[in-house]
N, C-alpha and C. Protein backbone atom coordinates (compact mmCIF):
# COMPACT_ATOMS: atom_id res chain seq x y z
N UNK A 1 261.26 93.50 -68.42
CA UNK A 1 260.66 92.19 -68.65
C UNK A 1 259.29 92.39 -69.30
N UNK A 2 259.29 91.88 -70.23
CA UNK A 2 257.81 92.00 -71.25
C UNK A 2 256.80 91.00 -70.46
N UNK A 3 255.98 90.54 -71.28
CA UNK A 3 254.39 90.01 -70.46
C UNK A 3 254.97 88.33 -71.50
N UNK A 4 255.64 88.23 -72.27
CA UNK A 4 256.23 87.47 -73.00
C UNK A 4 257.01 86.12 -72.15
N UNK A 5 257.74 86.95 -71.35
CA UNK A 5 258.32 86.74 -70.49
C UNK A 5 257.99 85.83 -68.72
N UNK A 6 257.17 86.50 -68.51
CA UNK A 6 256.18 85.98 -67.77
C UNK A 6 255.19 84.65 -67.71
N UNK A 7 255.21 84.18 -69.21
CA UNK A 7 254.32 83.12 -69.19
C UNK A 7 254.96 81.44 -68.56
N UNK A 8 253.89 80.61 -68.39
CA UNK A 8 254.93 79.58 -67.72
C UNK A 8 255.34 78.76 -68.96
N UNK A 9 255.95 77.90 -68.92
CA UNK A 9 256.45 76.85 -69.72
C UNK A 9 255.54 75.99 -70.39
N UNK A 10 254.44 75.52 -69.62
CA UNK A 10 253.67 75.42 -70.10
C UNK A 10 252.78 75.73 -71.39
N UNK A 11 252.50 76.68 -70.68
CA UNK A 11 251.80 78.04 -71.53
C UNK A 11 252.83 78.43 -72.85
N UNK A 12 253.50 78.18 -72.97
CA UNK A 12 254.75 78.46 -73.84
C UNK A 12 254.24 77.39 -75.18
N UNK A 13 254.65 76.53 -74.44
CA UNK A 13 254.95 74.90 -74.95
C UNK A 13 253.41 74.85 -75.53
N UNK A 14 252.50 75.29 -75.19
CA UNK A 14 250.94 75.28 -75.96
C UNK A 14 250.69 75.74 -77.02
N UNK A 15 251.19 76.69 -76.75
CA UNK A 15 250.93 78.70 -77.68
C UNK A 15 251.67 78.09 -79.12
N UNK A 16 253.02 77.61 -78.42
CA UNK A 16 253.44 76.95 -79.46
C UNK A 16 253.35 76.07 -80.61
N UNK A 17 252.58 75.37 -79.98
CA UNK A 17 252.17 73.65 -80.68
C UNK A 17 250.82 74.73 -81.59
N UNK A 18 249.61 75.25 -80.84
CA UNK A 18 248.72 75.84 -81.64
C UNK A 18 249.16 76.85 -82.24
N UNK A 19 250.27 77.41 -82.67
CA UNK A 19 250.65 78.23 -83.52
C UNK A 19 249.94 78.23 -85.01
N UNK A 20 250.29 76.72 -85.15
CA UNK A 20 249.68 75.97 -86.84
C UNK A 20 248.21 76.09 -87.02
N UNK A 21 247.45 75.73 -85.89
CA UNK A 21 246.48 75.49 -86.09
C UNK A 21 245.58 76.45 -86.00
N UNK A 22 245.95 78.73 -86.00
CA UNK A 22 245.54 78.99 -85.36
C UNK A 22 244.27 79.49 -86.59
N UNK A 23 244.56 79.15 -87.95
CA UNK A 23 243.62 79.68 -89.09
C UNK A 23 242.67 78.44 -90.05
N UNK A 24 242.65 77.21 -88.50
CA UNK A 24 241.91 76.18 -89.06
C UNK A 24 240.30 76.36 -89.08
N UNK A 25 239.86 76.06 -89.99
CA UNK A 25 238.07 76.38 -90.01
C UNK A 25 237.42 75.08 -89.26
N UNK A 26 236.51 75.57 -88.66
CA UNK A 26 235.78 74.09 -87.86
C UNK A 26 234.94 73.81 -88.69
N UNK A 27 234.49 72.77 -88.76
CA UNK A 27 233.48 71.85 -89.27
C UNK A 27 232.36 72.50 -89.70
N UNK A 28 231.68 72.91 -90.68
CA UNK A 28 230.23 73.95 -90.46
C UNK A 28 229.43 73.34 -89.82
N UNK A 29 228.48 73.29 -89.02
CA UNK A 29 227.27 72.15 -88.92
C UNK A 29 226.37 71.85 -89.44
N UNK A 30 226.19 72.87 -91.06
CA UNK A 30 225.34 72.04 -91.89
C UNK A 30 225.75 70.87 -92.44
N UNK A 31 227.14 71.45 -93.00
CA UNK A 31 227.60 70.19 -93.65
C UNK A 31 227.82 68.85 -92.74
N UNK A 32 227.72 69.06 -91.29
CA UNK A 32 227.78 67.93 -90.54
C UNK A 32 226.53 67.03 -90.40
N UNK A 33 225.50 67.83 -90.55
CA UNK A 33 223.81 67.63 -90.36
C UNK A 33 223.73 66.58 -91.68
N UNK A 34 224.01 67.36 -92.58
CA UNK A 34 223.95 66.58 -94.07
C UNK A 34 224.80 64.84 -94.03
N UNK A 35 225.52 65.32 -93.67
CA UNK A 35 226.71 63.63 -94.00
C UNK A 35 225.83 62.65 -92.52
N UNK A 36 225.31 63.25 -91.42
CA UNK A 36 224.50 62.51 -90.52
C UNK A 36 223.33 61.88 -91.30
N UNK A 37 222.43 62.75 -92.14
CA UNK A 37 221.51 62.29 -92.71
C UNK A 37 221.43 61.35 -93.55
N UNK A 38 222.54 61.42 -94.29
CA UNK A 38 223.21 60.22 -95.28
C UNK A 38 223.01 59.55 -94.72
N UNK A 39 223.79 59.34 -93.60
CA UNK A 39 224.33 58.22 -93.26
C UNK A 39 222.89 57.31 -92.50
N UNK A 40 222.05 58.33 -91.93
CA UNK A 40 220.82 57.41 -91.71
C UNK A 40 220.32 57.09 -93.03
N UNK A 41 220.10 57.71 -94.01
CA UNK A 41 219.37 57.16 -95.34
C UNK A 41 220.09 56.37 -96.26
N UNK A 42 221.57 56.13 -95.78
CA UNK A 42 222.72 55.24 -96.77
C UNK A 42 222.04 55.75 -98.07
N UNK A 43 222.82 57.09 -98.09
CA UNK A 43 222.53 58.15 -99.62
C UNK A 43 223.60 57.49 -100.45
N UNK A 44 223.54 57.51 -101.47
CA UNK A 44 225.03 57.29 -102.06
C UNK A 44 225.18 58.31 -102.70
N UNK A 45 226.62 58.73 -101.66
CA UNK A 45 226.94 60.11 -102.19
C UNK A 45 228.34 60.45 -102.93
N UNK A 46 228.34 59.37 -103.93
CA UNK A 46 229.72 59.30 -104.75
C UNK A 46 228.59 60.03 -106.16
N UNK A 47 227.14 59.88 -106.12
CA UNK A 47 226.43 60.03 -107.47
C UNK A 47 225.53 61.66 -106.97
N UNK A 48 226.07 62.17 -106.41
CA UNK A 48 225.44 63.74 -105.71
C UNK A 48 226.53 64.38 -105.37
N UNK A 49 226.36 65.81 -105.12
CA UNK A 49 227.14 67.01 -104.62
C UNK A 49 226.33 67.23 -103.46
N UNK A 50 227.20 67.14 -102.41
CA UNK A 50 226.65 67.34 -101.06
C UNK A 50 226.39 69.34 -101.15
N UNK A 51 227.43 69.72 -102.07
CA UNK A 51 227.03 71.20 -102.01
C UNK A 51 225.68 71.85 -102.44
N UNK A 52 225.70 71.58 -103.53
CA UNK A 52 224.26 71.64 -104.49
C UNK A 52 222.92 70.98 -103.42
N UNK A 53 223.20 69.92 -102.27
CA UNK A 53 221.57 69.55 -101.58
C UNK A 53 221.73 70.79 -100.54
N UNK A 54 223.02 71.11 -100.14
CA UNK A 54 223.12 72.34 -99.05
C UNK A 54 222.32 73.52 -99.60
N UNK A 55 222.86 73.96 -100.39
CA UNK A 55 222.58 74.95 -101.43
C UNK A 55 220.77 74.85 -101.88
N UNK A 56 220.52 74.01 -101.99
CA UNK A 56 218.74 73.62 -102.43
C UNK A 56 218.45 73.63 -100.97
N UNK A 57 219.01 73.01 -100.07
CA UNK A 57 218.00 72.99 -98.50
C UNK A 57 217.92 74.50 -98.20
N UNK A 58 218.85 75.47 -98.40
CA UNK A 58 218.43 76.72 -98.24
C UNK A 58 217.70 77.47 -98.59
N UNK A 59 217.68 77.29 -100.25
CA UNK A 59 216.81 77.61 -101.11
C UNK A 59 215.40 77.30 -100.18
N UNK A 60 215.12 76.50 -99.96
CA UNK A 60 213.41 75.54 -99.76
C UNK A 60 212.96 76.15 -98.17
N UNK A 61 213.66 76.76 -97.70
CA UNK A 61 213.77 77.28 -96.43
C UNK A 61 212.50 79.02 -96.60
């Protein structure tokens, strides 16, 4: 009996479902910091690259 074997059903039924999800990237938190700030300054950010202010806030650092 392997260690495979051993797990409960549960534990099965989990492992499983997160199979898909196991090479998902989380959120960075700059880029989360940034779209917060917008959103207090109602940036309009259809006329900017949120990458390029990331990219300059580092720079200025």
């Amino acid at each position: 009996m392997n260690n495979k074997d051993k797990k409960s059903p549960k534990e099965k039924k989990r492992n499983a479902f997160e199979e898909g999800q196991e090479f998902v990237d989380p959120i960075p938190l700059e880029d989360l910091k940034i779209e917060m700030e917008d959103e207090k300054r109602k940036f309009k950010t259809k006329n900017d690259s949120q990458s390029e202010r990331k990219y300059k806030r580092n720079d200025d650092k």
